[in-house]
Protein backbone atom coordinates (compact mmCIF):
# COMPACT_ATOMS: atom_id res chain seq x y z
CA UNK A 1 -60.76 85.73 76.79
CA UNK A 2 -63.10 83.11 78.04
CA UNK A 3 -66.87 84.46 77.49
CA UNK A 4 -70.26 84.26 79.64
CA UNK A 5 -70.87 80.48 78.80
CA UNK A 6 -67.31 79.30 80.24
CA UNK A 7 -68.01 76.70 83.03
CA UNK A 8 -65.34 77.55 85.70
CA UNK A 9 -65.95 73.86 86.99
CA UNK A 10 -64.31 72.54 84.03
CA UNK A 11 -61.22 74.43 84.61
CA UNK A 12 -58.13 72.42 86.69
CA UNK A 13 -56.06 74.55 89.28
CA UNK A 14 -53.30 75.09 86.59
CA UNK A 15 -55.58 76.40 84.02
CA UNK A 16 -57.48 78.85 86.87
CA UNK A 17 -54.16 80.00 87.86
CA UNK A 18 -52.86 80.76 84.26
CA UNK A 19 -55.88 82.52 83.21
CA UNK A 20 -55.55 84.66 86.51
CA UNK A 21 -51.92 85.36 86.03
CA UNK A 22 -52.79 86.47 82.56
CA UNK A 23 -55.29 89.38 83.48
CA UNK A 24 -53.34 90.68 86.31
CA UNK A 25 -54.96 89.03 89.16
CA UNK A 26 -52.42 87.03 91.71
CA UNK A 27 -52.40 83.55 91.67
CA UNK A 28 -52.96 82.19 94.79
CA UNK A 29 -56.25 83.05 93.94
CA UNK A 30 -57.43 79.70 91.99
CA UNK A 31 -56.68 78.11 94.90
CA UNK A 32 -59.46 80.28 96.97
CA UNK A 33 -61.68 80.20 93.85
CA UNK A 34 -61.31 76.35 93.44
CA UNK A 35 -62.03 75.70 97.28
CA UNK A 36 -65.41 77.81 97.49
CA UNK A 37 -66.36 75.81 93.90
CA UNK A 38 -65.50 72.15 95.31
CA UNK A 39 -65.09 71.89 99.29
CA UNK A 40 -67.62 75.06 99.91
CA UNK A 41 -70.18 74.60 97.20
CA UNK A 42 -71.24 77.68 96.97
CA UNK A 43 -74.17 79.01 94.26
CA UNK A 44 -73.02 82.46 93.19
CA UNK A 45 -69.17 84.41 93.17
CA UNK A 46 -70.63 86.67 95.33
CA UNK A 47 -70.57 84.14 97.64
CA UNK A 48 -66.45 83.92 97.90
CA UNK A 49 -65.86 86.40 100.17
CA UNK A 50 -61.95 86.17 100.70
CA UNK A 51 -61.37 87.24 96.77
CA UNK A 52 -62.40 90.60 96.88
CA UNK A 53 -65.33 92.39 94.72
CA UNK A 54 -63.04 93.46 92.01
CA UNK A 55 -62.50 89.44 91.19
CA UNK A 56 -65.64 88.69 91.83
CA UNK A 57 -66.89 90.89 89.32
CA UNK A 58 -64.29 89.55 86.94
CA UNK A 59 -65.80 86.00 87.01
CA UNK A 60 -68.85 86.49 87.08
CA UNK A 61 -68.62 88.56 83.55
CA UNK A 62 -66.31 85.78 82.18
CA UNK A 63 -67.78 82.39 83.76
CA UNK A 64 -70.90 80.42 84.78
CA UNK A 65 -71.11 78.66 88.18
CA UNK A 66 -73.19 75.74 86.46
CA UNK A 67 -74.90 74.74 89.68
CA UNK A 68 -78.02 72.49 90.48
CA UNK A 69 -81.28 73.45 92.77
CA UNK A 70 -83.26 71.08 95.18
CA UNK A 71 -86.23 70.86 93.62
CA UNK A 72 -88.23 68.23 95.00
CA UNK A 73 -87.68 65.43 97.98
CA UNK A 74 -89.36 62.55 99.42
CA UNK A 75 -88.28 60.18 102.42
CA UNK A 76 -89.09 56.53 102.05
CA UNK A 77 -90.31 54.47 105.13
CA UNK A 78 -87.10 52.62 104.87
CA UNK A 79 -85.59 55.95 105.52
CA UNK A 80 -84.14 56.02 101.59
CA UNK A 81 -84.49 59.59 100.22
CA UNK A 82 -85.00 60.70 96.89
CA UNK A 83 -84.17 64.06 95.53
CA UNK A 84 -85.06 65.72 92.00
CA UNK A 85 -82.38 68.40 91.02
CA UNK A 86 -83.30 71.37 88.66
CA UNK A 87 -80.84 72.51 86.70
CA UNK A 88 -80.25 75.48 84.68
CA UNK A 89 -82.62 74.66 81.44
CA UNK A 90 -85.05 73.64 83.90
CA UNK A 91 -84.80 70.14 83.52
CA UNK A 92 -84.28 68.02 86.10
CA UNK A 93 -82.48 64.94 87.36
CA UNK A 94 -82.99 62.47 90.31
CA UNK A 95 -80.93 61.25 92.94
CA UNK A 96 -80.76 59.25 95.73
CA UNK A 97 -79.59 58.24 99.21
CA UNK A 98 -79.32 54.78 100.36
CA UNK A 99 -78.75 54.15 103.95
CA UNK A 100 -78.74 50.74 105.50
CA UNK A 101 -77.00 49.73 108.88
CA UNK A 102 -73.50 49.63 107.25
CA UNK A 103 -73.57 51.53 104.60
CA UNK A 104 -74.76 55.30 103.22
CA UNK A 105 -74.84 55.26 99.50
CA UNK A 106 -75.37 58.18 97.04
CA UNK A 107 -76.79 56.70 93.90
CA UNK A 108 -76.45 59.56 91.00
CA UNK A 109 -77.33 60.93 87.45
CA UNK A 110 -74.88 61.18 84.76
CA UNK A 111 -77.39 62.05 82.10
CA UNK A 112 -80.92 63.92 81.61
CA UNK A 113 -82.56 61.37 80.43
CA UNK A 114 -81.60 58.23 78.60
CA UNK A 115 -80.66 57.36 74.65
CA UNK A 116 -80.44 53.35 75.58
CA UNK A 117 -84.33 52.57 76.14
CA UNK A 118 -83.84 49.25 78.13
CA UNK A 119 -87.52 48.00 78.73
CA UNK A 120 -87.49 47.55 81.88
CA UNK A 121 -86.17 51.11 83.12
CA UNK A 122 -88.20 53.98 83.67
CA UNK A 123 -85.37 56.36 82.60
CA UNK A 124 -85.52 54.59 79.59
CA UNK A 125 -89.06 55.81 78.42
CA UNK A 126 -87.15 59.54 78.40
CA UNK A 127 -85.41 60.95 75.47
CA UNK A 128 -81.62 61.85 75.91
CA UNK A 129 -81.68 65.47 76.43
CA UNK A 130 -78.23 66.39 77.24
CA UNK A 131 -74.98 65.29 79.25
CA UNK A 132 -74.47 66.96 82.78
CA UNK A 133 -71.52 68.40 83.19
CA UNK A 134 -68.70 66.78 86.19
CA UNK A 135 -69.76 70.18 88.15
CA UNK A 136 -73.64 69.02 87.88
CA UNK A 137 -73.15 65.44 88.55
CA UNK A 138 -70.70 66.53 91.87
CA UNK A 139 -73.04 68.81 93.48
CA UNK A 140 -75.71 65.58 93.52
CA UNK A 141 -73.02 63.69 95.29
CA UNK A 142 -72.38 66.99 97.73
CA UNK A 143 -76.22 67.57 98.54
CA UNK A 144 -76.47 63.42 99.22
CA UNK A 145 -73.15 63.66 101.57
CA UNK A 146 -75.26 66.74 102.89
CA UNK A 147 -78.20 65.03 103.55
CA UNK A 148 -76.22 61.74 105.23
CA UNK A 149 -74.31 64.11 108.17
CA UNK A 150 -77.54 66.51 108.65
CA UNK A 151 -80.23 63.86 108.59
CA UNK A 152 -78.88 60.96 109.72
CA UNK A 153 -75.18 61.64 111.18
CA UNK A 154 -73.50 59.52 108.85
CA UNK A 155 -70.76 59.86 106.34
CA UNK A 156 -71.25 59.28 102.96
CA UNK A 157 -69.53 55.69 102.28
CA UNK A 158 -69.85 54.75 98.61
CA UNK A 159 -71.39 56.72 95.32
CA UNK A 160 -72.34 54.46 92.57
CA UNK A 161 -73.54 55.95 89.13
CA UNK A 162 -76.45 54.39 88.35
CA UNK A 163 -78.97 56.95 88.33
CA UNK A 164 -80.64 58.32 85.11
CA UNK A 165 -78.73 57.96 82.08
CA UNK A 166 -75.64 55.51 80.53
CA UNK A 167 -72.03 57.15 82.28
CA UNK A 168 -69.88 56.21 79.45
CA UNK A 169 -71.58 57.96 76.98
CA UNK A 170 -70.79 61.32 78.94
CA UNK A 171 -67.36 59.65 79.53
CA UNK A 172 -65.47 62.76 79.95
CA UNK A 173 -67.71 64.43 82.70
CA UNK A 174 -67.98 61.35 84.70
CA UNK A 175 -63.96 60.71 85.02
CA UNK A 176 -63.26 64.60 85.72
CA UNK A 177 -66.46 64.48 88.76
CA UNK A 178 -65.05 61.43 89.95
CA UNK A 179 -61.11 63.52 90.25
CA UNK A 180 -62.54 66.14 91.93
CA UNK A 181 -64.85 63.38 94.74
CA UNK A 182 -61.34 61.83 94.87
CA UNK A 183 -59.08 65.10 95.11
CA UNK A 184 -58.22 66.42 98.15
CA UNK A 185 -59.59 69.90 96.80
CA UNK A 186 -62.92 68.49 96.69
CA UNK A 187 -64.52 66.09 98.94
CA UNK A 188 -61.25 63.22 99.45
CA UNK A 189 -62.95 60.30 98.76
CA UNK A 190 -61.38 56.77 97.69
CA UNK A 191 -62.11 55.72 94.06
CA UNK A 192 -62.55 52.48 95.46
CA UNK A 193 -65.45 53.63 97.09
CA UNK A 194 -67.48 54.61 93.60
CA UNK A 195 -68.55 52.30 91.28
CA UNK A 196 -69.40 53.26 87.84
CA UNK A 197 -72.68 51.45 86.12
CA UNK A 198 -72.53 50.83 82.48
CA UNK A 199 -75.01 49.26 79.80
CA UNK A 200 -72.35 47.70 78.24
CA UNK A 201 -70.42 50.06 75.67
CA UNK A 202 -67.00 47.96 74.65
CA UNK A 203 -65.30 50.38 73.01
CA UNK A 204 -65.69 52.66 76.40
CA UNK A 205 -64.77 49.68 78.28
CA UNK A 206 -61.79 49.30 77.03
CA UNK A 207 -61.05 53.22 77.57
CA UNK A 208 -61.28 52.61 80.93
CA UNK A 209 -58.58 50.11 80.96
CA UNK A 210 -56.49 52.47 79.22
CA UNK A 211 -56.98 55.15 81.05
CA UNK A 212 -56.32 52.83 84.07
CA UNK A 213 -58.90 54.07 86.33
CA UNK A 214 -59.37 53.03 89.83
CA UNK A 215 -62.73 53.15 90.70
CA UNK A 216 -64.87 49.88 90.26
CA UNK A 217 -66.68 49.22 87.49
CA UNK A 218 -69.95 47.00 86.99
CA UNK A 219 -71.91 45.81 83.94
CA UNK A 220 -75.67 45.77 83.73
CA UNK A 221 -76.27 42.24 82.76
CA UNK A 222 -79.66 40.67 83.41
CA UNK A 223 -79.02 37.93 80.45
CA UNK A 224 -76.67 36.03 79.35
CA UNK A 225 -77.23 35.46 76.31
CA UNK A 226 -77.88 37.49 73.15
CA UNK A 227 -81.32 36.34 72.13
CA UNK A 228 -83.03 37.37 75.83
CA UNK A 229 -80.99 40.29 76.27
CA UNK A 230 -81.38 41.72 72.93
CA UNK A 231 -84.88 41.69 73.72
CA UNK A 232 -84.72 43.46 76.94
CA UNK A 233 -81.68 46.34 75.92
CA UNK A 234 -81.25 47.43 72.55
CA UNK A 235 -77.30 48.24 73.00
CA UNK A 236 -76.64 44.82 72.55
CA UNK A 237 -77.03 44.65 69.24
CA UNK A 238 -74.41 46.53 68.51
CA UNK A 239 -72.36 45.48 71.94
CA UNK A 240 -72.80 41.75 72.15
CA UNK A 241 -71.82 39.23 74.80
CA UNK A 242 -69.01 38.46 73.27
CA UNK A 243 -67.44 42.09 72.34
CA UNK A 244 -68.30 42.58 76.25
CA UNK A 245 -66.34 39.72 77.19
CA UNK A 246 -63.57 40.71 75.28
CA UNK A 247 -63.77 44.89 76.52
CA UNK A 248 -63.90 42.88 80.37
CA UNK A 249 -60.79 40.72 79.89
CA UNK A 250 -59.20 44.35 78.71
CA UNK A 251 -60.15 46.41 81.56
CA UNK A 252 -59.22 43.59 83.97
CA UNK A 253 -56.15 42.93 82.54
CA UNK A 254 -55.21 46.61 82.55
CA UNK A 255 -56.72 47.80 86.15
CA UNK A 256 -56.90 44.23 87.66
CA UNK A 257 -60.03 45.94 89.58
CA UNK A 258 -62.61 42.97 89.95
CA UNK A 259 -66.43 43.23 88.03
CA UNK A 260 -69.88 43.96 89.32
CA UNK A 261 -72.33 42.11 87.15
CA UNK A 262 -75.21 43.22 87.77
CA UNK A 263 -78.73 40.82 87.27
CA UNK A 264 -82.37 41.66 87.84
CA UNK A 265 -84.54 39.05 88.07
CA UNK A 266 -87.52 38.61 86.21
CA UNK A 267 -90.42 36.24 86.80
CA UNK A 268 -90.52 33.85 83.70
CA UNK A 269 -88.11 35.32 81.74
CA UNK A 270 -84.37 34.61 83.16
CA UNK A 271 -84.90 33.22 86.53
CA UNK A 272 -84.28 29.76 85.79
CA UNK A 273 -81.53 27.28 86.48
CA UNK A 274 -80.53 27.71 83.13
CA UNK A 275 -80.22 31.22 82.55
CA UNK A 276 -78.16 30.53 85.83
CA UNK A 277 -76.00 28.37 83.87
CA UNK A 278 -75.07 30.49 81.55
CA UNK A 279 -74.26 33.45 83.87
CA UNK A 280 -71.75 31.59 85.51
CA UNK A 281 -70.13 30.78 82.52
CA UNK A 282 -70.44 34.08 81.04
CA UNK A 283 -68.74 35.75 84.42
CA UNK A 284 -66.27 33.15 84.61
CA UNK A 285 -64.37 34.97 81.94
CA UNK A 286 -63.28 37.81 84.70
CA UNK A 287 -62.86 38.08 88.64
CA UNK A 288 -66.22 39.39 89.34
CA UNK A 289 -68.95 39.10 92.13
CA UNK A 290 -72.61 39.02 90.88
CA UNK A 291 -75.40 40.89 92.23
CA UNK A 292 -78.81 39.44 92.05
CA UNK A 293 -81.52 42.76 92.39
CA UNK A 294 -85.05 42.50 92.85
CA UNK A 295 -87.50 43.80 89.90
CA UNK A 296 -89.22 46.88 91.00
CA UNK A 297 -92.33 47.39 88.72
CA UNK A 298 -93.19 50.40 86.46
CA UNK A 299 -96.01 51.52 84.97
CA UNK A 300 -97.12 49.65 81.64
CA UNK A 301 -94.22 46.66 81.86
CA UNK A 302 -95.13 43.59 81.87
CA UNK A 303 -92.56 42.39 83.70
CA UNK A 304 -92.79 40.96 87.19
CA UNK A 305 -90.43 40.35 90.11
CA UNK A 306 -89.06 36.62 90.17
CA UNK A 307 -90.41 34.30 92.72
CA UNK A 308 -88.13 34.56 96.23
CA UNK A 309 -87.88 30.55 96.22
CA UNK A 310 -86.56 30.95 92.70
CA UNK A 311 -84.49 34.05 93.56
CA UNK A 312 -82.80 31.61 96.25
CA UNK A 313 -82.17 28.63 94.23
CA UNK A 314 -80.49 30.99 91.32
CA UNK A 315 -78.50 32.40 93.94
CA UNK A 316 -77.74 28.93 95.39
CA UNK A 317 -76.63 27.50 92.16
CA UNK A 318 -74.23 30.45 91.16
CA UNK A 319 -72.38 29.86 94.58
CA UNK A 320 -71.84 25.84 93.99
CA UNK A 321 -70.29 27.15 90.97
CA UNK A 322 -67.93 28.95 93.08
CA UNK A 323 -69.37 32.74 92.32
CA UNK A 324 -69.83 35.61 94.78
CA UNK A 325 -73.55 36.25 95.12
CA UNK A 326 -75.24 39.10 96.92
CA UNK A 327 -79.24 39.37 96.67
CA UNK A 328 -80.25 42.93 97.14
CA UNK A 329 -83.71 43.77 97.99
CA UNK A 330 -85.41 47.00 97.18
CA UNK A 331 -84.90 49.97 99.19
CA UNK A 332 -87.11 53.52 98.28
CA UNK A 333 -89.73 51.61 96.37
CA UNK A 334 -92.49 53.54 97.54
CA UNK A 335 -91.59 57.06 96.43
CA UNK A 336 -90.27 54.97 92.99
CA UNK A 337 -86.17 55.69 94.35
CA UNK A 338 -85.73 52.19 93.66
CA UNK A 339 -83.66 50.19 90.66
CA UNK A 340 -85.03 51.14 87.48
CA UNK A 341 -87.71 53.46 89.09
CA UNK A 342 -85.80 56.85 88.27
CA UNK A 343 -88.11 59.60 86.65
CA UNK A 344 -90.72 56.78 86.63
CA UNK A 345 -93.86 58.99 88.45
CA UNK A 346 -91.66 62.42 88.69
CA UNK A 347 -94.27 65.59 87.14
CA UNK A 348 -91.17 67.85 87.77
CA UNK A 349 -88.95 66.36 84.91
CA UNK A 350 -90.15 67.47 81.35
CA UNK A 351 -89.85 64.79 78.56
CA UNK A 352 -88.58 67.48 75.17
CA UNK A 353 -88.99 66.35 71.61
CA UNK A 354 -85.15 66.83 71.45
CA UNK A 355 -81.61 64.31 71.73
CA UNK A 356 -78.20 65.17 72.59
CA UNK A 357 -75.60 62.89 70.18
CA UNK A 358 -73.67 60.51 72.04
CA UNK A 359 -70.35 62.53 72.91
CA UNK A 360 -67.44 61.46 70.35
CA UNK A 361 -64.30 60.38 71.76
């Protein structure tokens, strides 16, 4: 018998169904349960009103619906809107929609907070205070799709995960949100369609390829090579260049999905033709396409954002060396919704002297 603290979202349709059977209840009920949960969203059992009172009783003395609240929102004159999620230990999260004339993006958290501590990310400055579960890091993606039909009549087009926190240290959570985006119980959506964000953990890397997922998968970059980006993210200490290149060539070799390296620019510090240089022959080792994003400043960094004349003739030299370049500019910069700008001015998300271990796998 399952008690109080059970999360029903973590439960597949077989499990639901056995657990059902087991206590006398029929079991074409999961199915009902499962499609208020996913495609209705709803906040409370009470809410299911096809089950009957006797089963909604039942759950709601054996489960939790582990469900996140709108806390906070602001709309960007670019039309970009941010939204901070409270969840059930009142802390919260961020999230946020991108929309741009052809596509509406729902960038999400994986994590409350962050263990990694890259210097240039706001996130960063917060200590790791726990995982979200798939069922809190789905209903961001349901209130962006939300937000995308109300507000602007759009479908949601693409999710990417890089919001607050580092996805493949919650590896678990992430893969069973993105099955139930992707199943046709939940909201149908093409893996190809979400792109997962990481820091750069190898050994999770190659998990991936094992697991032989099908969403796309892109590596936060921004040097390439160990001496500058040691100095910028920590993880690479322990997860150097060339353990990444290695836990690439894996994954590639296994999905044959093509890479996402992602590079923000920095005035002085790896905009030159030479860091340039050794990009392209650091992505060389995989199919990839490269995407060059603008710095977006935080409070007490000393970083700046890279010249535009030198943004153009990095990007100009990566394509004579054959690469795919896209530049994206900021969107959501003035309500901090931007790159690296997550939790960076937010009074609603509390910073607790305590860390959550990096989930074992």
């Amino acid at each position: 018998m399952p008690s109080k603290a059970n999360l029903i979202r973590q439960l597949s349709l077989e499990e639901l169904t056995e657990f059902l059977s087991a206590n006398n209840f029929p079991k074409f009920r999961a199915k009902q349960i499962l499609d208020w949960i996913w495609k209705k969203n709803v906040g409370s059992f009470e809410e299911m009103k096809n089950i009957g009172k006797d089963l909604q009783s039942f759950l709601d003395r054996n489960f939790t619906l582990d469900k996140i609240v709108l806390k906070d929102q602001q709309v960007s004159n670019d039309k970009t809107i941010k939204s901070a999620f409270s969840i059930d230990d009142k802390s919260v999260v961020e999230g946020v929609l991108i929309p741009t004339t052809k596509r509406m993006t729902a960038c999400i958290s994986s994590q409350v907070g962050c263990s990694l501590a890259c210097t240039f990310c706001a996130t960063g400055r917060l200590r790791l205070l726990r995982n979200l579960s798939s069922g809190e890091i789905f209903d961001q993606v349901f209130h962006l799709k939300s937000e995308a039909e109300n507000r602007y009549s759009k479908s949601l087009s693409n999710i990417v995960y890089m919001g607050m926190g580092e996805p493949l240290l919650n590896y678990k959570n992430v893969l069973k949100s993105i099955d139930w985006i992707c199943s046709d119980a939940g909201l149908a959506m093409s893996p190809k369609r979400i792109t997962v964000s990481t820091a750069g953990i190898a050994k999770k890397i190659k998990q991936l390829g094992d697991d032989e997922v099908k969403f796309n998968l892109a590596l936060s970059l921004h040097a390439a090579n160990d001496e500058k980006r040691n100095e910028i993210m920590a993880i690479n200490e322990t997860n150097n260049l060339e353990s990444l290149k290695e836990a690439l060539e894996y994954f590639h070799e296994k999905t044959k999905s093509r890479i996402t390296f992602e590079y923000i620019i920095f005035d002085g510090f790896n905009d030159e033709i030479n860091d340039a240089r050794e990009l392209a022959d650091f992505a060389k080792c995989v199919p990839c396409k490269i995407n060059i994003i603008e710095y977006n400043p935080i409070d007490g960094e000393p970083f700046k954002q890279a010249k535009t004349e030198k943004v153009d003739r990095f990007a100009s030299f990566l394509e004579s060396r054959n690469m795919i370049v896209n530049v994206r500019r900021s969107r959501g910069k003035d309500i901090d919704a931007a790159c690296g700008q997550l939790a960076n001015k937010n009074k609603a998300i509390q910073i607790q002297d305590r860390r959550l271990k990096p989930e074992k796998k």
